[in-house]
PDB file of N, CA and C in Angstrom:
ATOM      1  N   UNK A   1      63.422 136.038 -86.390  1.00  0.00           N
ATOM      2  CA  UNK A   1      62.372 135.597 -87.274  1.00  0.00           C
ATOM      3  C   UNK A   1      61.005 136.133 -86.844  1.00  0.00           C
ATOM      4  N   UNK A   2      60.930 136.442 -85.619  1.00  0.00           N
ATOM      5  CA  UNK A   2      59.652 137.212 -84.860  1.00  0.00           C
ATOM      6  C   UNK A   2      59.238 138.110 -84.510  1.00  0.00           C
ATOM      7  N   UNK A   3      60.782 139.231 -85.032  1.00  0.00           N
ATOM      8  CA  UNK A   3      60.288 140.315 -84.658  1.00  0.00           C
ATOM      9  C   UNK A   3      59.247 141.267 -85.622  1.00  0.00           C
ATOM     10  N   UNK A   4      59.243 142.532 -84.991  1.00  0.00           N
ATOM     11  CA  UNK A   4      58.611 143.343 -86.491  1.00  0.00           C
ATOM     12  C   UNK A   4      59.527 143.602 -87.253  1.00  0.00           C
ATOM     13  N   UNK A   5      58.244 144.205 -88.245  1.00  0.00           N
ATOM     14  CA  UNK A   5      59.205 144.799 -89.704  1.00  0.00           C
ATOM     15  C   UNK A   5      60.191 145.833 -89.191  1.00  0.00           C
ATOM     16  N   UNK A   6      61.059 146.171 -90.020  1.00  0.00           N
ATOM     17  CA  UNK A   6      62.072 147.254 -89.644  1.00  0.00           C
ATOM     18  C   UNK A   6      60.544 148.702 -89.951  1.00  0.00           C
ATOM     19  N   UNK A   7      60.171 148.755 -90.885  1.00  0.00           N
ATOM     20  CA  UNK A   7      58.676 149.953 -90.827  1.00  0.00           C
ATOM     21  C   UNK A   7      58.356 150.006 -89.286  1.00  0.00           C
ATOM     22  N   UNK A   8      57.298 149.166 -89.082  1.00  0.00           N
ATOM     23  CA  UNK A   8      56.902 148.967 -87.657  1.00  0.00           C
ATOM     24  C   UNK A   8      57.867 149.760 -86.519  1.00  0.00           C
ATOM     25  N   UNK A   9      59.023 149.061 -86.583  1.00  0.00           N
ATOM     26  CA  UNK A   9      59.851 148.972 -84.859  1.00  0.00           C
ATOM     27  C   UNK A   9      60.289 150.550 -85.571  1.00  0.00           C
ATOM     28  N   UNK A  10      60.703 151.497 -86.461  1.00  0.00           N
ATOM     29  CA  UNK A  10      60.905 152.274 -86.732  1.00  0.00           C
ATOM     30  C   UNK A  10      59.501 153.226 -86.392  1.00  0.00           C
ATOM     31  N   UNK A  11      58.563 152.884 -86.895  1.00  0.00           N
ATOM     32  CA  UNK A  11      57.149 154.004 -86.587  1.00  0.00           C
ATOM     33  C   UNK A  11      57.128 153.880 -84.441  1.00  0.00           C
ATOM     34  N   UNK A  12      57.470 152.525 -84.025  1.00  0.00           N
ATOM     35  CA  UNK A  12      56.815 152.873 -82.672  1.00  0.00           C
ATOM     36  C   UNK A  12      58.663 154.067 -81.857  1.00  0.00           C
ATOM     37  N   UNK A  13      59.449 153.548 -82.719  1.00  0.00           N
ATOM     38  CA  UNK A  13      60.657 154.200 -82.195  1.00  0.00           C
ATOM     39  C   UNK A  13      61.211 155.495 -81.806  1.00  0.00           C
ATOM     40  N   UNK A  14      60.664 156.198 -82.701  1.00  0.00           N
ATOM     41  CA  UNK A  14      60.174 157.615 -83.357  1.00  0.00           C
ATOM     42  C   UNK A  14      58.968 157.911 -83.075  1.00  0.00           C
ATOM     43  N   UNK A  15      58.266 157.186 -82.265  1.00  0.00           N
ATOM     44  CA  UNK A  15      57.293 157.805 -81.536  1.00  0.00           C
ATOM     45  C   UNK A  15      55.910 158.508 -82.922  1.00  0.00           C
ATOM     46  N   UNK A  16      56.182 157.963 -83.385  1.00  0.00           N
ATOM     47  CA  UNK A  16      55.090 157.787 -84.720  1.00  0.00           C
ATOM     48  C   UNK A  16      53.874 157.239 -84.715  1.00  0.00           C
ATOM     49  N   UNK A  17      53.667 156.333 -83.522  1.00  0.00           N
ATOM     50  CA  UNK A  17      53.202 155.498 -83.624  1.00  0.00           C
ATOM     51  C   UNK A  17      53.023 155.381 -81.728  1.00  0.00           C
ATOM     52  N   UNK A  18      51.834 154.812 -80.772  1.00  0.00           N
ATOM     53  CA  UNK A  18      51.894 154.633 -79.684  1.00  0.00           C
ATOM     54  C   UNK A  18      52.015 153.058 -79.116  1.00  0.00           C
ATOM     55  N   UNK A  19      52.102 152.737 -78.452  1.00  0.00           N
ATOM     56  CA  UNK A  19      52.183 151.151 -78.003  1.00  0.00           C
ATOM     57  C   UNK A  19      51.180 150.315 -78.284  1.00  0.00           C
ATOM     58  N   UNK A  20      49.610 150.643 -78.121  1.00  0.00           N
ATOM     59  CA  UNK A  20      48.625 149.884 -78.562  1.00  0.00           C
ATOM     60  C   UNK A  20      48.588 149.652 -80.279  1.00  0.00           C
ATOM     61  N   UNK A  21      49.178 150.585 -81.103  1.00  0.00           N
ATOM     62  CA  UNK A  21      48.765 150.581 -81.922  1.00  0.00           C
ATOM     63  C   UNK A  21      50.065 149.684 -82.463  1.00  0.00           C
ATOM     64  N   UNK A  22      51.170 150.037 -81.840  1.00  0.00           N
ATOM     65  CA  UNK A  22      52.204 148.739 -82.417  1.00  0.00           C
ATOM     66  C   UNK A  22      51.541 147.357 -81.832  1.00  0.00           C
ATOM     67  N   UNK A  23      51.352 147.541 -80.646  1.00  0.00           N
ATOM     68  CA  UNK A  23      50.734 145.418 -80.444  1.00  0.00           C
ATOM     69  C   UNK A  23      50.050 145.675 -81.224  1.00  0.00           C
ATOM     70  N   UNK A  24      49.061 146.273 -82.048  1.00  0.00           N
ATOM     71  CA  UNK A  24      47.931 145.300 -82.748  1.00  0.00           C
ATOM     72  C   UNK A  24      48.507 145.343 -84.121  1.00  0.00           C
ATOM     73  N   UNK A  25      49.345 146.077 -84.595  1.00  0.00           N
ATOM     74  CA  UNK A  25      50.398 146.279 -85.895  1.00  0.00           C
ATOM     75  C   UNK A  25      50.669 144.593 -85.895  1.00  0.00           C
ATOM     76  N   UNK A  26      51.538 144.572 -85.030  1.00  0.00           N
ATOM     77  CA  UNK A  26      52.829 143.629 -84.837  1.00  0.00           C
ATOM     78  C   UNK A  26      51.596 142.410 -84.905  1.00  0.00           C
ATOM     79  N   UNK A  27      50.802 142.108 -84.036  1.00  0.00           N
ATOM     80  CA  UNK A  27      50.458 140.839 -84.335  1.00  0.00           C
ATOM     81  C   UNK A  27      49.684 140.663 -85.424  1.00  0.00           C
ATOM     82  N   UNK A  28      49.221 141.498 -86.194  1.00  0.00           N
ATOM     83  CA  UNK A  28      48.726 141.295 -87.353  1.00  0.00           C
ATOM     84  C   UNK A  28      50.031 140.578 -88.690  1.00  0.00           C
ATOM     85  N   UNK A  29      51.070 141.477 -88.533  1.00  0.00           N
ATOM     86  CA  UNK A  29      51.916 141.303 -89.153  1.00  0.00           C
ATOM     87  C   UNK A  29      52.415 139.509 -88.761  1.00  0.00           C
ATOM     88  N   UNK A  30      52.936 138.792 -87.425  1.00  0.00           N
ATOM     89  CA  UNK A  30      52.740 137.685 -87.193  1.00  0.00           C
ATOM     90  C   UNK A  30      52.174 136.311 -87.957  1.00  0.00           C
ATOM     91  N   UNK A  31      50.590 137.182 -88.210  1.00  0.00           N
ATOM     92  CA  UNK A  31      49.984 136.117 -88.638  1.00  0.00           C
ATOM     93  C   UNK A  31      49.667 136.374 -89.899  1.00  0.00           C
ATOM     94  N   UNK A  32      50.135 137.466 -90.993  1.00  0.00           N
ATOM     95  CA  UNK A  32      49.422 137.840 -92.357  1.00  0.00           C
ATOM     96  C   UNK A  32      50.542 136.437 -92.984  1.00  0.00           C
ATOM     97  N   UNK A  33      49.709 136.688 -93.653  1.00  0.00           N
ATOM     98  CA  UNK A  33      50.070 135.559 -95.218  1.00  0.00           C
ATOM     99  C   UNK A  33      51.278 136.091 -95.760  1.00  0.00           C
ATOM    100  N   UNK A  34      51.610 134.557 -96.476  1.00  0.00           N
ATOM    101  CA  UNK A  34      53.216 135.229 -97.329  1.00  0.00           C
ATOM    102  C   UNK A  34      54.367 134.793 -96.603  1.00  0.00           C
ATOM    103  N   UNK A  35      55.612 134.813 -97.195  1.00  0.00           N
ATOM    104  CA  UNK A  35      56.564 134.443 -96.723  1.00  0.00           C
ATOM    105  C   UNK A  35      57.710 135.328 -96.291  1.00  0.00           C
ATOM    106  N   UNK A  36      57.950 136.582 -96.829  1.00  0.00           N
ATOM    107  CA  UNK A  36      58.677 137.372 -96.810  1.00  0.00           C
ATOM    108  C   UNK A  36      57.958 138.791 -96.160  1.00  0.00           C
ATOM    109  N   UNK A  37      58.657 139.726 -94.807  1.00  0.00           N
ATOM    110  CA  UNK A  37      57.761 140.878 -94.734  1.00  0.00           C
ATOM    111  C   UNK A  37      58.412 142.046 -95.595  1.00  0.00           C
ATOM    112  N   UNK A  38      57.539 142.236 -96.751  1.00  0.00           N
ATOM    113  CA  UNK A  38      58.076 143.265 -97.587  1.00  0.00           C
ATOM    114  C   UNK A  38      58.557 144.952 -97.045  1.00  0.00           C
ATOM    115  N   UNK A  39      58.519 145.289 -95.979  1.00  0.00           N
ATOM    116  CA  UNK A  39      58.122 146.553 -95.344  1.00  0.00           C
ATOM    117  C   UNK A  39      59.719 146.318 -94.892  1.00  0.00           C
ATOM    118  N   UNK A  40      60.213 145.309 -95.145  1.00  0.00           N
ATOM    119  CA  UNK A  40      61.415 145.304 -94.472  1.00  0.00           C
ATOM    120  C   UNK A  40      62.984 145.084 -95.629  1.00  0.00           C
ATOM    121  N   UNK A  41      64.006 146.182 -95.626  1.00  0.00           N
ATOM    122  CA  UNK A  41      64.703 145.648 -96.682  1.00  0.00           C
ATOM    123  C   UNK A  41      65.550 144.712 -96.428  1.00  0.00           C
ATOM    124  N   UNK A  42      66.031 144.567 -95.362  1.00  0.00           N
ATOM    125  CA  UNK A  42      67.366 144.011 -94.239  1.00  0.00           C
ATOM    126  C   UNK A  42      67.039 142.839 -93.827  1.00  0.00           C
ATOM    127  N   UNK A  43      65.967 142.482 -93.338  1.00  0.00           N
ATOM    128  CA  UNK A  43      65.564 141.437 -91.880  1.00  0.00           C
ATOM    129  C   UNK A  43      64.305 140.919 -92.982  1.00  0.00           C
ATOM    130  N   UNK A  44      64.023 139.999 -93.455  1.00  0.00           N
ATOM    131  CA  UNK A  44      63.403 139.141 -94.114  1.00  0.00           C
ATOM    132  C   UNK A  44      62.970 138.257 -93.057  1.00  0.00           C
ATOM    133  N   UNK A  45      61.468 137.838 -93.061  1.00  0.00           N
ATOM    134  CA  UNK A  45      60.912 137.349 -91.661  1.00  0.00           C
ATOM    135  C   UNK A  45      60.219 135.879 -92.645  1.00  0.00           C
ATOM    136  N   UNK A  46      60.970 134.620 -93.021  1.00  0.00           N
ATOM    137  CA  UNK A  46      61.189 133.884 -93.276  1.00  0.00           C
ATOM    138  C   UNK A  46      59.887 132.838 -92.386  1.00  0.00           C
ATOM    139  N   UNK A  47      59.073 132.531 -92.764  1.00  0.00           N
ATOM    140  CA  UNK A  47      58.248 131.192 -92.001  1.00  0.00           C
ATOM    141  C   UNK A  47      58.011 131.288 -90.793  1.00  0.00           C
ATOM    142  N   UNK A  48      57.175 132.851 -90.541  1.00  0.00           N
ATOM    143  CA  UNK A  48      56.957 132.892 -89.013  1.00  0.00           C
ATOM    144  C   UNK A  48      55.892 132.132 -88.649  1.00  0.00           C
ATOM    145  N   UNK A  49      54.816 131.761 -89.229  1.00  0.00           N
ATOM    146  CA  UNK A  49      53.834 130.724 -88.725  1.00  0.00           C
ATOM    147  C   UNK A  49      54.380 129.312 -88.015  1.00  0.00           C
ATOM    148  N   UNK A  50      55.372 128.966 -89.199  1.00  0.00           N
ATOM    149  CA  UNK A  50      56.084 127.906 -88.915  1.00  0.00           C
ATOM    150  C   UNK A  50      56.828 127.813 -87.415  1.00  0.00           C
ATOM    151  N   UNK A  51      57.367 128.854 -87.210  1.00  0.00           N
ATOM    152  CA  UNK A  51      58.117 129.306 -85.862  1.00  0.00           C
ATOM    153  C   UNK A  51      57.309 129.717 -84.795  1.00  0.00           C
ATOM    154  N   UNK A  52      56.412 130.236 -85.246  1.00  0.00           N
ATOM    155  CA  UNK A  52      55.288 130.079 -83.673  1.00  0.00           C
ATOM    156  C   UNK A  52      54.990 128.774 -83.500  1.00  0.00           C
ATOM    157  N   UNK A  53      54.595 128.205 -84.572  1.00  0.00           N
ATOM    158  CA  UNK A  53      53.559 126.382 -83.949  1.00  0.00           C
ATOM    159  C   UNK A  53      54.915 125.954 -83.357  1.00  0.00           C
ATOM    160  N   UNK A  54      55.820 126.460 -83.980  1.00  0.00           N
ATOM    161  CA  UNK A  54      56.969 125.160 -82.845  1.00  0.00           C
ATOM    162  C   UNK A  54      57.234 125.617 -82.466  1.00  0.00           C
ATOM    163  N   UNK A  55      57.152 127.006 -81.609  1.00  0.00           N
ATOM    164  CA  UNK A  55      57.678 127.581 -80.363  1.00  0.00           C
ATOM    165  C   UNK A  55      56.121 127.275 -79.430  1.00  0.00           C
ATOM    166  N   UNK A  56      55.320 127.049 -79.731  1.00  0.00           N
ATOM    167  CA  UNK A  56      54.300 127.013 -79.262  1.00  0.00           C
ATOM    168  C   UNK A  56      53.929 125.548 -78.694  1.00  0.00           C
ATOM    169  N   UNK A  57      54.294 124.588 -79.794  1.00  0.00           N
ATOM    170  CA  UNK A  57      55.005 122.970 -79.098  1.00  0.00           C
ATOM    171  C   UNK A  57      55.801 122.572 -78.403  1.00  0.00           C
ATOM    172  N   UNK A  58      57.019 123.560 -78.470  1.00  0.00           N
ATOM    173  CA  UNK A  58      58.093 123.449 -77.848  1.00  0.00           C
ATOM    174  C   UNK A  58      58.111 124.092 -76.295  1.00  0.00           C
ATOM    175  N   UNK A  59      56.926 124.987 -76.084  1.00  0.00           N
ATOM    176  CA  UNK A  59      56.633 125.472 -74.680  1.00  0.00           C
ATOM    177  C   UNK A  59      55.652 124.670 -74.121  1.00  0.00           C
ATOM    178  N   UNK A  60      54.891 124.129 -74.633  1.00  0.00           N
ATOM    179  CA  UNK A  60      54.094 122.621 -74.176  1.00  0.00           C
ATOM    180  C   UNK A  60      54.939 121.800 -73.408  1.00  0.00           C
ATOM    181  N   UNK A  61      56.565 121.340 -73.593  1.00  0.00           N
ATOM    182  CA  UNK A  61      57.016 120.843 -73.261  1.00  0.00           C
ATOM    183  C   UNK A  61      57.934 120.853 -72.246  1.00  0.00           C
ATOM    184  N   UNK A  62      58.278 122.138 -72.244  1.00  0.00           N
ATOM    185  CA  UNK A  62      58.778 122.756 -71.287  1.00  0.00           C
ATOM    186  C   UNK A  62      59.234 124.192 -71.466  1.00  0.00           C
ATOM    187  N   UNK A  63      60.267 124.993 -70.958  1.00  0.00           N
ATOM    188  CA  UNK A  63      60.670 126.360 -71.284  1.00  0.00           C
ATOM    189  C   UNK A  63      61.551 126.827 -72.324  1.00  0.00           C
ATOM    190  N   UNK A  64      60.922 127.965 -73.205  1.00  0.00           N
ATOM    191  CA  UNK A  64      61.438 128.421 -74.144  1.00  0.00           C
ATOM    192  C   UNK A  64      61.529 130.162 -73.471  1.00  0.00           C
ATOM    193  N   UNK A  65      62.818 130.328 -74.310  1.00  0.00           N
ATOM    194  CA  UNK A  65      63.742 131.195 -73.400  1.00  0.00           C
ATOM    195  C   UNK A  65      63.572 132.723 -74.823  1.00  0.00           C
ATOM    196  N   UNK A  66      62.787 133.851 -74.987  1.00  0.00           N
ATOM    197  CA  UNK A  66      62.918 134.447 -75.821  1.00  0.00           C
ATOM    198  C   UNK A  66      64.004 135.683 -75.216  1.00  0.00           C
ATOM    199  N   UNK A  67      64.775 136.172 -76.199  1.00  0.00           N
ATOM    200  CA  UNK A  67      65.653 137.523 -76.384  1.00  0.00           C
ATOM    201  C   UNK A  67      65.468 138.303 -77.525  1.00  0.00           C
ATOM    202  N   UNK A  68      65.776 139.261 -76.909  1.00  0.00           N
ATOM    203  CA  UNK A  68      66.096 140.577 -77.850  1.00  0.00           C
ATOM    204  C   UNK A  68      66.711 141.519 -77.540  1.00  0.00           C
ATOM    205  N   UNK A  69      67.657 142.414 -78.728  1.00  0.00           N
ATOM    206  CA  UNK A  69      68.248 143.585 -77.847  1.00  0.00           C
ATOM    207  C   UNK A  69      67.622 144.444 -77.057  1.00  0.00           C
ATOM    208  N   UNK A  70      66.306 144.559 -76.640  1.00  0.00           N
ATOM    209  CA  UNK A  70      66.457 145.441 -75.505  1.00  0.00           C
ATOM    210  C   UNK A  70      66.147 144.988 -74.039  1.00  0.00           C
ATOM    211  N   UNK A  71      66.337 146.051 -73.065  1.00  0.00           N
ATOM    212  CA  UNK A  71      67.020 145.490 -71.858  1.00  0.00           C
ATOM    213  C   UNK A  71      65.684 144.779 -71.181  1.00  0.00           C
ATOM    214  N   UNK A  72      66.310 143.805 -70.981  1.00  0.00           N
ATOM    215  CA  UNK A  72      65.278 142.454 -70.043  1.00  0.00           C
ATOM    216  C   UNK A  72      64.341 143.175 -69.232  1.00  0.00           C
ATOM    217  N   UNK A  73      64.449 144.708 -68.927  1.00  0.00           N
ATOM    218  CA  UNK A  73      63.570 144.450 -67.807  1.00  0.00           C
ATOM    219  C   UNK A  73      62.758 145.563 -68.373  1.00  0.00           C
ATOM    220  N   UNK A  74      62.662 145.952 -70.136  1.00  0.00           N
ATOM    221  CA  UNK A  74      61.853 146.658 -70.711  1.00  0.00           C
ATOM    222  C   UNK A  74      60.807 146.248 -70.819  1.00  0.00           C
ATOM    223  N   UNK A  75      59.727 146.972 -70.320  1.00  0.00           N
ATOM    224  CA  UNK A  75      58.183 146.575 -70.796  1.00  0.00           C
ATOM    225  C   UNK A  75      57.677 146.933 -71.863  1.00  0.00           C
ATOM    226  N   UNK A  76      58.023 147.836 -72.783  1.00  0.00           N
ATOM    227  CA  UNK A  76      57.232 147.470 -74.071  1.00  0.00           C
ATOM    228  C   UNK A  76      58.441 147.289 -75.037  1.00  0.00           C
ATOM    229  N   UNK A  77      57.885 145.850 -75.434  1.00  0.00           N
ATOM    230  CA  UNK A  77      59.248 145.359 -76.083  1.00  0.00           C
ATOM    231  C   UNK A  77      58.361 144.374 -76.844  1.00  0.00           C
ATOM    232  N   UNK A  78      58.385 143.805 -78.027  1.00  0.00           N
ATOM    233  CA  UNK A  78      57.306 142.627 -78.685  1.00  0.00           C
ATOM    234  C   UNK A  78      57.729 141.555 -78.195  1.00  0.00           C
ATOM    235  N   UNK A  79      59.097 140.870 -77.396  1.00  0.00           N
ATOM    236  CA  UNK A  79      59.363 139.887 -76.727  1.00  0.00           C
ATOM    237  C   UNK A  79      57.877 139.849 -76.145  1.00  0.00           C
ATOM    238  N   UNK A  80      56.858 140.568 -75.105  1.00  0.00           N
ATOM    239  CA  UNK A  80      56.652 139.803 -74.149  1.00  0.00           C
ATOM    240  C   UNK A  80      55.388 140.172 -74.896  1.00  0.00           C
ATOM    241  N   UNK A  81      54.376 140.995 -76.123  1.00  0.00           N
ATOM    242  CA  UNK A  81      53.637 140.307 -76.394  1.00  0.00           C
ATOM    243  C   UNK A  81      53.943 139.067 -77.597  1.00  0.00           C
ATOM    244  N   UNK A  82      54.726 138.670 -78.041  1.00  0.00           N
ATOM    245  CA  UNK A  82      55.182 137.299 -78.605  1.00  0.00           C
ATOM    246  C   UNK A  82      54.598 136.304 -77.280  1.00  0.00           C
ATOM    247  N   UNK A  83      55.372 136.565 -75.914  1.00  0.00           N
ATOM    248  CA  UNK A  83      55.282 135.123 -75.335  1.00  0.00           C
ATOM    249  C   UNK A  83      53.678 135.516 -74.962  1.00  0.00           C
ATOM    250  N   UNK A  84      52.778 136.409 -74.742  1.00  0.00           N
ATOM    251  CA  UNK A  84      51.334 136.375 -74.819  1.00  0.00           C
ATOM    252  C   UNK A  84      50.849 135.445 -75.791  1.00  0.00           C
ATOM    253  N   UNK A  85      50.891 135.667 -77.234  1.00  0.00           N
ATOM    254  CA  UNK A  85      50.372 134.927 -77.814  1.00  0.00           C
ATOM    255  C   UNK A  85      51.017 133.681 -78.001  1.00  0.00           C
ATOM    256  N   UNK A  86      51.933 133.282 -77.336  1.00  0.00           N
ATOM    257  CA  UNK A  86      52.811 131.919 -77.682  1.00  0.00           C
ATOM    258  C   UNK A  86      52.215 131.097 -76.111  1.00  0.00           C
ATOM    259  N   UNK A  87      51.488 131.696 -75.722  1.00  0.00           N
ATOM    260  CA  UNK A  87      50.591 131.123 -74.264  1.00  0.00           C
ATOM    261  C   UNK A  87      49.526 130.925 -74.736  1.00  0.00           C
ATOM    262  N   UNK A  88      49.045 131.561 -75.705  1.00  0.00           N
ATOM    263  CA  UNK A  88      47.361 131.762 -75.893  1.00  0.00           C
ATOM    264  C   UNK A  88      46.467 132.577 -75.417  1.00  0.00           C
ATOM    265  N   UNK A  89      47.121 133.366 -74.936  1.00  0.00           N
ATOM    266  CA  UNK A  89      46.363 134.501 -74.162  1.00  0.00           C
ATOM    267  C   UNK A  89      45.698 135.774 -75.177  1.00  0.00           C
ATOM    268  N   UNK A  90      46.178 135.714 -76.531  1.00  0.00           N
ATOM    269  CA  UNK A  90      45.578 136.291 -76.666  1.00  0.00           C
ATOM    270  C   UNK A  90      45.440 135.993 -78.754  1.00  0.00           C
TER     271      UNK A  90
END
């Protein structure tokens, strides 16, 4: 429900696109209006506002555990700016 559009993760994939310019893509996309991300035909991103405030309540309380297919110990991956802004950091 959090990731990017299939556009997006396709432009930074293909190297279309560089890493700064996907974080500031991606979190724009996060927080734009609307319910559906049109850029995407497959993966429909369903009430992501909704899913941050309660991942964002739900880490208040204790640990929330994010995944994605790529490998745990990848650094540019939107997992770990997700848990940035799911801290408030940014």
């Amino acid at each position: 429900n959090l990731g990017p559009s299939e556009q997006l993760l396709e432009e930074v994939q293909t190297g279309k696109i560089g890493w700064s310019e996907f974080s500031r893509r991606y979190r724009e996309e996060l927080f734009e209006s609307g319910t559906i991300d049109k850029r995407s035909e497959t993966i429909k991103n369903h009430g992501q506002n909704f899913t941050l405030r309660l991942l964002q309540a739900l880490g208040r309380q204790g640990t929330v555990t994010l995944t994605c297919h790529c490998a745990e110990d990848q650094a540019r991956c939107h997992r770990h700016l997700l848990r940035t802004i799911l801290e408030g950091k940014i």
